[in-house]
Protein backbone atom coordinates (compact mmCIF):
# COMPACT_ATOMS: atom_id res chain seq x y z
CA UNK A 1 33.32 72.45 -11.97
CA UNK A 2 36.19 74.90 -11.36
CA UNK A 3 35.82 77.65 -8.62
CA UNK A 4 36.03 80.66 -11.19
CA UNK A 5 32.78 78.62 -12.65
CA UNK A 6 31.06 78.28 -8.99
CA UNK A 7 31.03 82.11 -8.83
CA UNK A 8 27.82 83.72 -9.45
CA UNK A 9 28.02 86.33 -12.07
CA UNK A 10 27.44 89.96 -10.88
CA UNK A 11 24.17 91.76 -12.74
CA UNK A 12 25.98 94.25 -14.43
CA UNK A 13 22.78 96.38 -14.10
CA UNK A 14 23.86 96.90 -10.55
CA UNK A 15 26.89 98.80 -11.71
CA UNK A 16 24.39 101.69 -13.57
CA UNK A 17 22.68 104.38 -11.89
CA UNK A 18 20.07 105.20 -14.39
CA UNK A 19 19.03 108.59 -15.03
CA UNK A 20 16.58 109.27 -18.05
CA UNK A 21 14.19 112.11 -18.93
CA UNK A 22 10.92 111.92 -19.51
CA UNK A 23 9.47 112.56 -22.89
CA UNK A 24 6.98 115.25 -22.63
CA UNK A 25 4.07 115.41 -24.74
CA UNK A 26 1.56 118.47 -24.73
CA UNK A 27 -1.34 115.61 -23.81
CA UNK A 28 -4.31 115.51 -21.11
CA UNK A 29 -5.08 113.02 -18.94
CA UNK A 30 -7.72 110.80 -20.91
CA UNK A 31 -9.67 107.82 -20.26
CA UNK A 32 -9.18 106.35 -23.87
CA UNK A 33 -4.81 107.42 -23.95
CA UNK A 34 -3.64 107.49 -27.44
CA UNK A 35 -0.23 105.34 -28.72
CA UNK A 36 2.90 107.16 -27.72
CA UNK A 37 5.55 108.32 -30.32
CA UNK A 38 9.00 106.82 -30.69
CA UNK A 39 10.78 109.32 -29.09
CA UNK A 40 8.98 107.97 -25.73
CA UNK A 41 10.69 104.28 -25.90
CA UNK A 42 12.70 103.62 -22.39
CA UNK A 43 15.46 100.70 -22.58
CA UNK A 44 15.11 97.55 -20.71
CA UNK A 45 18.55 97.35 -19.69
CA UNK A 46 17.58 93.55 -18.03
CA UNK A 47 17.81 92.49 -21.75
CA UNK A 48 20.27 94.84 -23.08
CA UNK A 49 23.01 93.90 -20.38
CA UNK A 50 22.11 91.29 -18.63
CA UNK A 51 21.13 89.08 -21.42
CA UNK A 52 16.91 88.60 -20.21
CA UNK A 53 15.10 87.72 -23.11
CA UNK A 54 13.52 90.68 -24.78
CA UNK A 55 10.02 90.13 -25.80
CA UNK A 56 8.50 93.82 -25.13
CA UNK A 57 8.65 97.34 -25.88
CA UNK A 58 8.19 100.00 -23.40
CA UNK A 59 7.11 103.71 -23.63
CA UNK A 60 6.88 106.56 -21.25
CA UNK A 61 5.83 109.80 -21.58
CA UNK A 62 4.65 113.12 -18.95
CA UNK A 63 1.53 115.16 -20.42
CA UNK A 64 0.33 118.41 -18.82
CA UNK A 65 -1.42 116.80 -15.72
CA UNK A 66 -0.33 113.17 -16.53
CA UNK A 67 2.50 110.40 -17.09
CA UNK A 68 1.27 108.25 -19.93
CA UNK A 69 2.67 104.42 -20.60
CA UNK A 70 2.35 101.74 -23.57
CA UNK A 71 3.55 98.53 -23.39
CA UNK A 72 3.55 96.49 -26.60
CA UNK A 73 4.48 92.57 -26.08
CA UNK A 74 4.99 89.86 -28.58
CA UNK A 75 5.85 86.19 -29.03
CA UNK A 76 2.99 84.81 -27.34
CA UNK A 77 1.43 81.29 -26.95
CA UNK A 78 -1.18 81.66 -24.95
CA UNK A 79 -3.78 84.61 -23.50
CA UNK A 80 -1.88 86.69 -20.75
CA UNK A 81 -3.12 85.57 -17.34
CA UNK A 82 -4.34 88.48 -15.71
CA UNK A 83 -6.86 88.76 -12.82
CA UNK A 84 -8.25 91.93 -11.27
CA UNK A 85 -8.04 90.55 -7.97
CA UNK A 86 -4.52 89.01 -8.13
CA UNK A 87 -2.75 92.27 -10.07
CA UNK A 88 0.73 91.75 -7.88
CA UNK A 89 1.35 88.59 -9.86
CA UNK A 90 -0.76 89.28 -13.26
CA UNK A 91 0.53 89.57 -16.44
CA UNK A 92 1.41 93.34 -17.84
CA UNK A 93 3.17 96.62 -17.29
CA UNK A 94 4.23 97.16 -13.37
CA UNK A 95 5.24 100.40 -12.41
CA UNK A 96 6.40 102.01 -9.45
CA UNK A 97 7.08 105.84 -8.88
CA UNK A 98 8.87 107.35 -5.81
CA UNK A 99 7.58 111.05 -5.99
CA UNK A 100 10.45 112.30 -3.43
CA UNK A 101 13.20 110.17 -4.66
CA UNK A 102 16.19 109.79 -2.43
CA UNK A 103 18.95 107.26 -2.82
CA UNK A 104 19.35 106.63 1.42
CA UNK A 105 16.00 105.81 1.99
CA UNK A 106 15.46 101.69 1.74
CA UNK A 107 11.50 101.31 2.36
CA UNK A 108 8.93 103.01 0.71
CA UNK A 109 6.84 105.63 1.80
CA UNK A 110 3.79 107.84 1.63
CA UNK A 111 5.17 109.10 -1.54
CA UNK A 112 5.90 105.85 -3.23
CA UNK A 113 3.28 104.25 -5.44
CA UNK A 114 2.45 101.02 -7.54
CA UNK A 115 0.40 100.34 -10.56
CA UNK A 116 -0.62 97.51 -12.90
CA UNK A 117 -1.41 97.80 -16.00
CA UNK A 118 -3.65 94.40 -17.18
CA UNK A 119 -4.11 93.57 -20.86
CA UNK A 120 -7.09 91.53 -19.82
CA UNK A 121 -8.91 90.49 -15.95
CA UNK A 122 -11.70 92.88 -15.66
CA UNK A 123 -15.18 92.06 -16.18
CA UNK A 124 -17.90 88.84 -15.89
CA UNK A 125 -15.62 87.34 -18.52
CA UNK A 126 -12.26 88.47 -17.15
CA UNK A 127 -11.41 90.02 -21.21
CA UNK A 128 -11.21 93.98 -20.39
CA UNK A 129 -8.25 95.77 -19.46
CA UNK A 130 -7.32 96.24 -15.63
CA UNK A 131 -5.69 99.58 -14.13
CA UNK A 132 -5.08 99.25 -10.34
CA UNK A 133 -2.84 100.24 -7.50
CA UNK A 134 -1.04 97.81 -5.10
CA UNK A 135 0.36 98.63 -1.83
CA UNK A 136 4.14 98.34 -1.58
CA UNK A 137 5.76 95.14 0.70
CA UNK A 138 7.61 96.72 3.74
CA UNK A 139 6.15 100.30 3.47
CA UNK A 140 6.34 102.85 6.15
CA UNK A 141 3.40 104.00 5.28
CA UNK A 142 1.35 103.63 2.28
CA UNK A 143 0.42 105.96 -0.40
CA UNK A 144 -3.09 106.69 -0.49
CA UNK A 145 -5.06 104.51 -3.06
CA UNK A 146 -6.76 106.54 -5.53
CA UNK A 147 -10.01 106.09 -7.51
CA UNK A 148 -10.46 104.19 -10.37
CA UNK A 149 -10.89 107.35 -12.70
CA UNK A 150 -7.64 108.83 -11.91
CA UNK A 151 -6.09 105.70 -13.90
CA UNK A 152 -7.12 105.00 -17.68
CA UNK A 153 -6.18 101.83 -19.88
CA UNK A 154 -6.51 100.49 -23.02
CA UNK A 155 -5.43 97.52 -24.75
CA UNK A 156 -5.47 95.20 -27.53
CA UNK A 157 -4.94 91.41 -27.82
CA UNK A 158 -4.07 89.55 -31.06
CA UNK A 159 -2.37 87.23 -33.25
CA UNK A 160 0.57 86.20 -30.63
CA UNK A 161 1.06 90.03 -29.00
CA UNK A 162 -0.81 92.74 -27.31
CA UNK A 163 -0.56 96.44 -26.81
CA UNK A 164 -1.53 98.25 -23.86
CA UNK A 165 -1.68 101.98 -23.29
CA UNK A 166 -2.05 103.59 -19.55
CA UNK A 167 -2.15 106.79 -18.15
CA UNK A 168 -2.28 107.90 -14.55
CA UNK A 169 -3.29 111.74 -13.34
CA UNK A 170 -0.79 113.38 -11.27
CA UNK A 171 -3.77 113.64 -8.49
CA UNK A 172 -3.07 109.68 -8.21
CA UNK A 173 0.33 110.31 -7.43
CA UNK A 174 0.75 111.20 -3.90
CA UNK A 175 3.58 114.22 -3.38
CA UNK A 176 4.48 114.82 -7.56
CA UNK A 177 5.39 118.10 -7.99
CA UNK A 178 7.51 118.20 -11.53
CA UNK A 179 8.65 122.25 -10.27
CA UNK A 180 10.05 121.69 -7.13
CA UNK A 181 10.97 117.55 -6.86
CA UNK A 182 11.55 117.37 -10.92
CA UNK A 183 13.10 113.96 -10.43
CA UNK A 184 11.32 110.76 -9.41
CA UNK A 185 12.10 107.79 -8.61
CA UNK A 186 11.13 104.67 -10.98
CA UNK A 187 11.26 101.78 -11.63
CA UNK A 188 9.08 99.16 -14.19
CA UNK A 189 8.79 95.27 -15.16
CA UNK A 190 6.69 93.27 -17.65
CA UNK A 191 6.05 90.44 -15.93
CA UNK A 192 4.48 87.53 -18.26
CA UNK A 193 4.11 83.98 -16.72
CA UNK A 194 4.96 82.41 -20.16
CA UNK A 195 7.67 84.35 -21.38
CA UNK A 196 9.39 86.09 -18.29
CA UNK A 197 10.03 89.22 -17.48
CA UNK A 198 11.66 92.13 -18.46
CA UNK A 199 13.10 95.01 -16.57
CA UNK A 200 14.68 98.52 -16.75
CA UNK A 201 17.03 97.59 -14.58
CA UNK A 202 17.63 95.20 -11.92
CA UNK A 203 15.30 92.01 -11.58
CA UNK A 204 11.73 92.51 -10.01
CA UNK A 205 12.35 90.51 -7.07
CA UNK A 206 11.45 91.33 -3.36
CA UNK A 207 14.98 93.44 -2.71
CA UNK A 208 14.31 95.55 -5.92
CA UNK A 209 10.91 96.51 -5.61
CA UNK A 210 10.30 97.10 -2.30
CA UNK A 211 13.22 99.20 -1.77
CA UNK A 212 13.06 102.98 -3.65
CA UNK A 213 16.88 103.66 -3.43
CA UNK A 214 17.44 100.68 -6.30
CA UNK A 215 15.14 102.29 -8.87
CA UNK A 216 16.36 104.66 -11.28
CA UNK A 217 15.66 108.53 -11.33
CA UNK A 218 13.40 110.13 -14.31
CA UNK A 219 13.24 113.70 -15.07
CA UNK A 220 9.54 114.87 -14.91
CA UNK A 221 10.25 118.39 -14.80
């Protein structure tokens, strides 16, 4: 093998600073969310540039007193494996949101939050829909968890896909405030134990996600 070939290829997703805005929808926080238009899609620039499989669709939206997310994922085998008390490693939409984004600051704080998003894992027969928060590796100090009826999800399994809608209130989001800190932080993954994953930006390992100045910036304002 010749040196130039011994040299690990640079994610070219490292090069981007992502900056997107938020598509804003004149929507309520609701415990059944409704399908988000087209205009809402977000790229997955893992796939588009550095060459991860694509195998799902992401949308994100901000409602009056709400962000709202769908994930739709197809090409699959086998049910997603998703458990309720596992949700770090389950299959779905991962999200995390930095609510006083700064570039300098490497470990997350009060005002950084996770979510998961479950097709399936909740329930006697582990076949309902799972919306939880996860605390962050590393953190300074933790966001405070909120209850279970500040986050909503639905979802829908079938014939080799599934669709899964989410929305979480701004009261579950320690620190928003779209007037006077109208850009986040944020970053999401699809992780799928058959298929992959798929990013926005960088991969969704342990230097990415645990450290808010790698995620990209979203307008919320």
């Amino acid at each position: 093998m010749s040196e130039l070939e011994e040299t690990p290829t640079i994610d070219p997703t490292m090069l981007i600073r992502l900056r997107m805005k938020a598509c804003r929808l004149d929507r309520s926080f609701s415990d059944r969310p409704e399908a988000l238009p087209d205009e809402a899609i977000v790229p997955c620039l893992s796939s588009e540039l550095a060459g991860v499989p694509k195998f799902a669709q992401v949308r994100v939206a901000i409602g009056k007193n709400a962000l709202f997310f769908q994930a739709d994922v197809q090409g699959k085998k086998q049910l997603p494996w998703c458990r309720d008390s596992r949700l770090e490693d389950s299959d779905g939409l991962h999200i995390w949101i930095d609510t006083r984004h700064s570039r300098d600051v490497h470990r997350a704080t009060k005002f950084c939050s996770r979510f998961g998003f479950l097709p399936m894992g909740r329930g006697p027969k582990a076949d309902l829909p799972y919306a939880g928060w996860a605390p962050i590796n590393r953190a300074r100090e933790s966001s405070p968890q909120p209850p279970d009826d500040q986050l909503a999800i639905r979802a829908r399994i079938a014939d080799g896909r599934y669709r899964l809608i989410a929305a979480v209130h701004f009261e579950a989001l320690h620190g928003i405030d779209p007037i006077d800190f109208p850009v986040v932080g944020f970053y999401f993954c699809i992780l799928d134990r058959e298929l992959g994953y798929q990013s926005l930006t960088l991969q969704p390992d342990i230097s990415t996600i645990d450290n808010p100045s790698l995620w990209s910036e979203m307008i919320v304002a």
